[in-house]
C-alpha atoms as a PDB file:
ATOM      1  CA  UNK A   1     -64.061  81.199 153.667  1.00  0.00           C
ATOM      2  CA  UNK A   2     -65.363  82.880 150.227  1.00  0.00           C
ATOM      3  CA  UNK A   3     -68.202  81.268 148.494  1.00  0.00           C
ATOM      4  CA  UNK A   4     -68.538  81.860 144.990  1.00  0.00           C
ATOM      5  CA  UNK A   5     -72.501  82.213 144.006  1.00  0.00           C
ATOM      6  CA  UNK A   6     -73.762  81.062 140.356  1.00  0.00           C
ATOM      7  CA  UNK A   7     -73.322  78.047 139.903  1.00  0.00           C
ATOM      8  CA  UNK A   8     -71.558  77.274 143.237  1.00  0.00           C
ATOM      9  CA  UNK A   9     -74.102  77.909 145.864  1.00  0.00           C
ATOM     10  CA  UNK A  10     -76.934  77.377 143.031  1.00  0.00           C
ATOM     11  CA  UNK A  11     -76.889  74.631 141.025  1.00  0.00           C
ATOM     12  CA  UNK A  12     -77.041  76.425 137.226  1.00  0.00           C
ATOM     13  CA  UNK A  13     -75.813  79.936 136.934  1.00  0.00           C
ATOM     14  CA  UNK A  14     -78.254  82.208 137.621  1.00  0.00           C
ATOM     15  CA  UNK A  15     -77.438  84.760 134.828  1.00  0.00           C
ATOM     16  CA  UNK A  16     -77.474  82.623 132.667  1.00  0.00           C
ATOM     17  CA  UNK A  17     -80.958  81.538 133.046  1.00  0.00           C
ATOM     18  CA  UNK A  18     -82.579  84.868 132.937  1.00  0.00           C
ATOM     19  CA  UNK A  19     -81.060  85.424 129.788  1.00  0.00           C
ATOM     20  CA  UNK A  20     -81.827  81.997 128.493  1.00  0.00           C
ATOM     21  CA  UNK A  21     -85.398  82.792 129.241  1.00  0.00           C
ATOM     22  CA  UNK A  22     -85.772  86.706 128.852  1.00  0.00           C
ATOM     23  CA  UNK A  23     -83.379  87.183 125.742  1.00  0.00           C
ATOM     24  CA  UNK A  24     -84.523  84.834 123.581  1.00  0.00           C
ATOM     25  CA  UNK A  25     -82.863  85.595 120.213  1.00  0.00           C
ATOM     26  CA  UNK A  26     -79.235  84.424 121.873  1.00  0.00           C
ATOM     27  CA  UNK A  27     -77.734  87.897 121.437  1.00  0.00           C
ATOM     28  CA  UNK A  28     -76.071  87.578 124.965  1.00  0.00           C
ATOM     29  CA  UNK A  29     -74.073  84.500 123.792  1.00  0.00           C
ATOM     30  CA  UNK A  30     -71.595  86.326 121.457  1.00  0.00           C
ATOM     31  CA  UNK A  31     -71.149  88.654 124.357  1.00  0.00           C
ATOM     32  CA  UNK A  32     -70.632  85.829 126.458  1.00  0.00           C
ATOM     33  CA  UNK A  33     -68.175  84.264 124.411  1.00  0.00           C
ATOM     34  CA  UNK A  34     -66.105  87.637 124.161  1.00  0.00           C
ATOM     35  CA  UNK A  35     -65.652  87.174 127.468  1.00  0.00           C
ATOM     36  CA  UNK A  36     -64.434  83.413 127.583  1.00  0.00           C
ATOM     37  CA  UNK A  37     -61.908  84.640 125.149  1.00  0.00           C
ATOM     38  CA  UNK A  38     -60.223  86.998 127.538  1.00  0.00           C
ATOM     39  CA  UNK A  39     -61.275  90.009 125.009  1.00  0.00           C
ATOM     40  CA  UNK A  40     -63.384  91.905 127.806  1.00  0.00           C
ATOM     41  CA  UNK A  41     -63.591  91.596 131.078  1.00  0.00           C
ATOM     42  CA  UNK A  42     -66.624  90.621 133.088  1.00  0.00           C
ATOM     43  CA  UNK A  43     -67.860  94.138 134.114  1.00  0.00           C
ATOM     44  CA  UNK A  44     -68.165  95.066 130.459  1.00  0.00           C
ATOM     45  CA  UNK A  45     -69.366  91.862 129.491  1.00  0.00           C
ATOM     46  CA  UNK A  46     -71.830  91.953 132.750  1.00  0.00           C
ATOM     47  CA  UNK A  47     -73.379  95.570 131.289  1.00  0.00           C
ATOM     48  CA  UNK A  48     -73.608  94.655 128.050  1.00  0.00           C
ATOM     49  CA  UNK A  49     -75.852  91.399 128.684  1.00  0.00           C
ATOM     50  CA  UNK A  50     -77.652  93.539 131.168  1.00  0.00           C
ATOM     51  CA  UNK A  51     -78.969  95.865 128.813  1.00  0.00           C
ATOM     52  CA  UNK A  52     -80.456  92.771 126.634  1.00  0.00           C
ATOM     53  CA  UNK A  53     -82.915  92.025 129.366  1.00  0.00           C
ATOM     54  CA  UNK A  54     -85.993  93.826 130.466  1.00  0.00           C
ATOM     55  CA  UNK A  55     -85.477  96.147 133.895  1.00  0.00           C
ATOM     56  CA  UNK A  56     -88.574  94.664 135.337  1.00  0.00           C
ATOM     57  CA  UNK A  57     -88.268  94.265 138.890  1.00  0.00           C
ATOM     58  CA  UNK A  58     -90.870  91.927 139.180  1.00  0.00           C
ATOM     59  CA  UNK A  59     -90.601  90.037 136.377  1.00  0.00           C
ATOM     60  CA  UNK A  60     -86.712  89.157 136.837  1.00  0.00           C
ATOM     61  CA  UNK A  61     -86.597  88.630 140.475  1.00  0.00           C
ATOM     62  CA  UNK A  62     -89.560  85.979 139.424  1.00  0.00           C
ATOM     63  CA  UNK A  63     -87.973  83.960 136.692  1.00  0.00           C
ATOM     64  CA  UNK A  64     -84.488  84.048 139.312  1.00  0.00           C
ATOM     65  CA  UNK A  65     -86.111  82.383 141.733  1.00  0.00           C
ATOM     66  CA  UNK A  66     -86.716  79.492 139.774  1.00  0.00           C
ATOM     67  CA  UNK A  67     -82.957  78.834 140.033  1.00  0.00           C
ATOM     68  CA  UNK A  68     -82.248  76.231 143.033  1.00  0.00           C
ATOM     69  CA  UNK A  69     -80.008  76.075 145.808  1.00  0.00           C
ATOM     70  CA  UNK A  70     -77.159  73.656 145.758  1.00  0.00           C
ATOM     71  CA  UNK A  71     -79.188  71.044 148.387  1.00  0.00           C
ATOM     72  CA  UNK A  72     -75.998  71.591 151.002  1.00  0.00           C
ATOM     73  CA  UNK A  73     -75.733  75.061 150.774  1.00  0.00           C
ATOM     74  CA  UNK A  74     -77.318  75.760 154.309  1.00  0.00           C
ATOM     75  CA  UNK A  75     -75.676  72.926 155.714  1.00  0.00           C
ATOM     76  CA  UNK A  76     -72.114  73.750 154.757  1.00  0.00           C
ATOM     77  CA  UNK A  77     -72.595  77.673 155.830  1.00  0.00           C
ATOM     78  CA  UNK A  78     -74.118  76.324 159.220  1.00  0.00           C
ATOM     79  CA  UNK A  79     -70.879  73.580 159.610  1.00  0.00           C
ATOM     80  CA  UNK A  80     -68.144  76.326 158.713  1.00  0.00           C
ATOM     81  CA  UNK A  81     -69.584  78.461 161.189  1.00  0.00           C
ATOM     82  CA  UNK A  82     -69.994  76.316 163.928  1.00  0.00           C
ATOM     83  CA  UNK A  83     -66.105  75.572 162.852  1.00  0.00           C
ATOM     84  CA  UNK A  84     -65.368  79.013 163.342  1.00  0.00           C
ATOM     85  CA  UNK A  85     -65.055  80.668 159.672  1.00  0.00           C
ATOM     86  CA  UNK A  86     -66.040  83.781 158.340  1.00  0.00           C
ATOM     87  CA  UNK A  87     -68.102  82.548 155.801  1.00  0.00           C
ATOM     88  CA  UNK A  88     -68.680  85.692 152.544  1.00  0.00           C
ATOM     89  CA  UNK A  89     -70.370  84.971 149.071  1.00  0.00           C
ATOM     90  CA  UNK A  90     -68.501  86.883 146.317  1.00  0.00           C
ATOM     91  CA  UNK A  91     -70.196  87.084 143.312  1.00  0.00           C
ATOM     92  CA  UNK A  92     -70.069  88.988 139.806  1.00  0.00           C
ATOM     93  CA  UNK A  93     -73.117  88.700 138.712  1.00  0.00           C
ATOM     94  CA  UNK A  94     -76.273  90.904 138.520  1.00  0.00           C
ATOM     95  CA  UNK A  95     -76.099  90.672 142.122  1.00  0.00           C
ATOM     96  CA  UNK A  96     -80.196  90.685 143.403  1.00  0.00           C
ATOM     97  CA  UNK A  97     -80.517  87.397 143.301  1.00  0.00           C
ATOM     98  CA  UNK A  98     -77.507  86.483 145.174  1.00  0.00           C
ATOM     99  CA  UNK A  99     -78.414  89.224 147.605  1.00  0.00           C
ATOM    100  CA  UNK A 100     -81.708  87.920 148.133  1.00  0.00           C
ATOM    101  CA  UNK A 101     -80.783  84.307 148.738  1.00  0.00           C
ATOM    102  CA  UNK A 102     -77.749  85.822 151.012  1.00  0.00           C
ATOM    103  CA  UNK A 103     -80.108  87.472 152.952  1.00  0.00           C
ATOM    104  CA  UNK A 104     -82.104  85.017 154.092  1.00  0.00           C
ATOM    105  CA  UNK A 105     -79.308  82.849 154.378  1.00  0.00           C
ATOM    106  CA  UNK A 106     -77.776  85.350 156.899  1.00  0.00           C
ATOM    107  CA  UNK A 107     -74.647  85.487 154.781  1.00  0.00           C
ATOM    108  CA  UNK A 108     -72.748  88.717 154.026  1.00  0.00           C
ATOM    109  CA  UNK A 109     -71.912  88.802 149.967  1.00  0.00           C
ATOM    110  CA  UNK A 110     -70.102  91.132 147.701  1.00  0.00           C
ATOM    111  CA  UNK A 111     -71.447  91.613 144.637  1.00  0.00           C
ATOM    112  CA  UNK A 112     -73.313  93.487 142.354  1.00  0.00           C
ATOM    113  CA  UNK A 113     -75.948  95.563 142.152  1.00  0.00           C
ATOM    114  CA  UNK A 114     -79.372  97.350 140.541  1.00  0.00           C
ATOM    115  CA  UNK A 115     -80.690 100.555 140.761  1.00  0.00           C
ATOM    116  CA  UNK A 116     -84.123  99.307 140.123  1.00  0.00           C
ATOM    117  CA  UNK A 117     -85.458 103.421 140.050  1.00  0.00           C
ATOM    118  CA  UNK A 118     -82.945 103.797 137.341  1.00  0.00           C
ATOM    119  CA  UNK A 119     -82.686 100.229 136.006  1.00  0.00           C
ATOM    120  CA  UNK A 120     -79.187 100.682 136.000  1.00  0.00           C
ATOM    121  CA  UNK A 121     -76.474  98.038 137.283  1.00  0.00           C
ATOM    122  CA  UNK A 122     -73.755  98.901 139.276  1.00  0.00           C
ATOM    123  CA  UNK A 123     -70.397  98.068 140.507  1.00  0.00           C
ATOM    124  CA  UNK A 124     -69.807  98.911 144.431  1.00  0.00           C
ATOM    125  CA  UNK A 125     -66.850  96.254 145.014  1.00  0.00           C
ATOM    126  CA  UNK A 126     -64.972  97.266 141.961  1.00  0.00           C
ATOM    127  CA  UNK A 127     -61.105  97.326 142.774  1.00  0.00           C
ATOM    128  CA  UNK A 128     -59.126 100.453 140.491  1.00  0.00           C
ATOM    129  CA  UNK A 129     -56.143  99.468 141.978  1.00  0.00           C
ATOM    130  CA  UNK A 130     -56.137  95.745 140.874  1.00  0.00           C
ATOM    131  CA  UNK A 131     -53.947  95.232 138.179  1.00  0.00           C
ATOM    132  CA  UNK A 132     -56.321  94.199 135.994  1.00  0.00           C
ATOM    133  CA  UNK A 133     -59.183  96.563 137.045  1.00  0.00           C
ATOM    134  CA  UNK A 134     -61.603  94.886 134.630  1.00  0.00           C
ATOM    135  CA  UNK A 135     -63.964  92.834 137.111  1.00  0.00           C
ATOM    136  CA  UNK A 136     -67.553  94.068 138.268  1.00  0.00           C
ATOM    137  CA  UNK A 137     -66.936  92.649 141.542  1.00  0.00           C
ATOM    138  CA  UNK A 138     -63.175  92.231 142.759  1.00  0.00           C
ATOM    139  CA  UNK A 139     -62.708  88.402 144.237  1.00  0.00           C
ATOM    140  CA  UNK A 140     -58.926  89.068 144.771  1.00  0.00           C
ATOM    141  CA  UNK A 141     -59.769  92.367 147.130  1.00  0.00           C
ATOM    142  CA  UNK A 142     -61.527  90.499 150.153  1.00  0.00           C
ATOM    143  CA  UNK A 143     -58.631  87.508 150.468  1.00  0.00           C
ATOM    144  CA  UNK A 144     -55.912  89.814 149.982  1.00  0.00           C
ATOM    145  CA  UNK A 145     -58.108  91.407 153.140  1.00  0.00           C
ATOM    146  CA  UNK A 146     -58.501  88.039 155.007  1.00  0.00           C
ATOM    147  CA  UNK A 147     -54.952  87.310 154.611  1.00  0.00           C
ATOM    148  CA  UNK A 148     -53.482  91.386 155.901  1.00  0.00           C
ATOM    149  CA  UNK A 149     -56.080  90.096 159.365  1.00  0.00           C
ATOM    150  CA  UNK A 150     -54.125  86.699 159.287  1.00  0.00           C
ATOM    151  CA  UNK A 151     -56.872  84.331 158.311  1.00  0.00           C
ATOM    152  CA  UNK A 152     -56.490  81.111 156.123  1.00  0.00           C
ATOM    153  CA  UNK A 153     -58.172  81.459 152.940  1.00  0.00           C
ATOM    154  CA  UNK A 154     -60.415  78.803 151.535  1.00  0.00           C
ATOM    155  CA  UNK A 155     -62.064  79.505 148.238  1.00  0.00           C
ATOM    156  CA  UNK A 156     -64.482  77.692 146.008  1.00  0.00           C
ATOM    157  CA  UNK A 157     -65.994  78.395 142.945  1.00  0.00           C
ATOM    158  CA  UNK A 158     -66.716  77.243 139.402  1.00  0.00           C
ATOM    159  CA  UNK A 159     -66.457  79.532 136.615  1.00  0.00           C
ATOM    160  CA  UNK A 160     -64.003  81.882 135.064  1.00  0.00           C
ATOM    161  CA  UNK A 161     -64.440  84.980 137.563  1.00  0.00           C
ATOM    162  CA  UNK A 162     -63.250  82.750 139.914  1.00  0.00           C
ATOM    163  CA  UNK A 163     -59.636  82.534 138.522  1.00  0.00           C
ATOM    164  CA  UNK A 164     -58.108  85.496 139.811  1.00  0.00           C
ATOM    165  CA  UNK A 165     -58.951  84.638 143.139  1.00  0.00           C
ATOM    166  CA  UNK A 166     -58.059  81.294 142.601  1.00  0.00           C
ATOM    167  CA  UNK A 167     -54.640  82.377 142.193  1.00  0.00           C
ATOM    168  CA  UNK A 168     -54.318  84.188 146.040  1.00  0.00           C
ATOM    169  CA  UNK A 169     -56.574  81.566 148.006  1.00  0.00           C
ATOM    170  CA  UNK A 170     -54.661  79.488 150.266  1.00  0.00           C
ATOM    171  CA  UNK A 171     -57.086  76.394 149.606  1.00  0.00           C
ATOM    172  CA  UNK A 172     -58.821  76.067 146.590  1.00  0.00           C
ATOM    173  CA  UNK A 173     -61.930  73.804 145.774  1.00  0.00           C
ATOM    174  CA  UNK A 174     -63.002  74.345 141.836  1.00  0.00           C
ATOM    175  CA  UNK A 175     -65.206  72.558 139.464  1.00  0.00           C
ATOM    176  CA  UNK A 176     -66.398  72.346 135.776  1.00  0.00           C
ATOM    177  CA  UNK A 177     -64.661  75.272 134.328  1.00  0.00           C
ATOM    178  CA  UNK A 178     -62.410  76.926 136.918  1.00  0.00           C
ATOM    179  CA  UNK A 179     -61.299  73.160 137.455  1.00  0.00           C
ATOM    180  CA  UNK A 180     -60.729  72.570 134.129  1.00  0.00           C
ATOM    181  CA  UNK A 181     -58.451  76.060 133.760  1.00  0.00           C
ATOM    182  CA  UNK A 182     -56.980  74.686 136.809  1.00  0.00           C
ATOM    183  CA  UNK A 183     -55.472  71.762 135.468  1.00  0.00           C
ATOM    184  CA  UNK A 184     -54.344  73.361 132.630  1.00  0.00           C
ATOM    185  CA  UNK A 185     -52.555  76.119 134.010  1.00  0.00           C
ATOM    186  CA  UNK A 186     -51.423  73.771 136.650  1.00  0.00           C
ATOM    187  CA  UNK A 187     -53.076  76.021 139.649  1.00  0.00           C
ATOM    188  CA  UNK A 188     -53.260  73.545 142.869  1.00  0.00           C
ATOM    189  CA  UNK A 189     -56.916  72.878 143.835  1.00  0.00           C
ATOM    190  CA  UNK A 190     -59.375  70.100 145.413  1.00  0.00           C
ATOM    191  CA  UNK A 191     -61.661  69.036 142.791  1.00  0.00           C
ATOM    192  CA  UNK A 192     -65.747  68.790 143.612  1.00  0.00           C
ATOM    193  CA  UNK A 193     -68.685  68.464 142.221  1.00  0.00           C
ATOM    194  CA  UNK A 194     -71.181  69.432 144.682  1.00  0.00           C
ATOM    195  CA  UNK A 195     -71.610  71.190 148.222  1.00  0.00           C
ATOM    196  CA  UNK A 196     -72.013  68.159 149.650  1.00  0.00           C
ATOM    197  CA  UNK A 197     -68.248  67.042 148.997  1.00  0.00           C
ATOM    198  CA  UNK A 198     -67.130  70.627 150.410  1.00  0.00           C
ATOM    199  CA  UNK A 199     -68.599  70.105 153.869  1.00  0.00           C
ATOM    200  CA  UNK A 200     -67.301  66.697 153.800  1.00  0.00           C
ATOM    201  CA  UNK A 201     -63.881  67.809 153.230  1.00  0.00           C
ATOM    202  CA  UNK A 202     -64.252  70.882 155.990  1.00  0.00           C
ATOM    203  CA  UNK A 203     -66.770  69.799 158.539  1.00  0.00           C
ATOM    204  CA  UNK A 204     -66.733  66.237 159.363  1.00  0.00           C
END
């Protein structure tokens, strides 16, 4: 079971937000909209935006926190469990806050990460070998893994990093913009809008 994190297990992305709040002349948006296009990919776009907000330990780890959890997160982890799935967040993000909320969530994630002596973000779960090779974090990598070990993949996200592994997952819940792509490119997939529909689908 792979979890996507912005905007999936929180209920606005959490990117986003910091640079809504700490970059506020907007110059991440062109960046951002580079990447919609398809004209970089997100670990480009990821260190771009990156290096528009201030590496301030304190000071972004404070303004993520105002970013909430989807109000079924805990519930849904603690249902899949008890149902027996391996339950991972995968997220390409800027990674601390997802590892933070992981943490104390008890759930493993892949995803990004910060150097905070260097203020430098970087890309552990990277995959060279993917075809595309363009991705901070590599969502296709861990259910291509799943699925070698004989598991059933179930995937759900939101947004467009989500798309590749949308494409391998065996069951696929998307929303707002993965769902959208979804539907146009005809990919199979359960629609939902929050958490709370995901657990009903999986642990009732």
């Amino acid at each position: 079971m792979f979890l996507d994190f912005d905007g999936t297990m929180t209920l606005i992305d959490s990117g986003v937000h910091l640079l809504e709040r700490l970059n506020p002349d907007g110059a991440w948006v062109a960046v951002d909209e580079l990447y919609g296009a398809g004209a970089i990919g997100s670990r480009e776009c990821l260190s771009r935006e990156w290096e528009l907000l201030p590496h301030d330990e304190v000071v972004l780890r404070g303004v993520a926190r105002d970013v909430e959890l989807d109000p079924d997160a805990e519930r849904l982890v603690a249902g899949l469990r008890a149902g027996g799935a391996e339950v991972t967040v995968v997220s390409d993000g800027f990674g601390f806050y997802a590892e933070e909320v992981c943490g104390r969530l008890g759930v493993p994630v892949l995803t990004n990460a910060v150097d905070w002596s260097t203020g430098t973000l970087e890309f552990p779960n990277l995959d060279r070998c993917c075809p595309c090779s363009s991705c901070g974090t590599c969502k296709q990598a861990p259910i291509k893994d799943a699925r070698r070990r004989g598991r059933t993949t179930v995937f759900v996200g939101d947004g467009i990093s989500d798309r590749k592994a949308a494409l391998l997952t065996d069951v696929l819940f998307a929303k707002d913009r993965l769902a959208e792509w979804c539907e146009f490119s005809g990919v199979d997939h359960v629609p939902f809008d929050t958490l709370a529909d995901v657990y009903d689908a999986l642990c009732r």
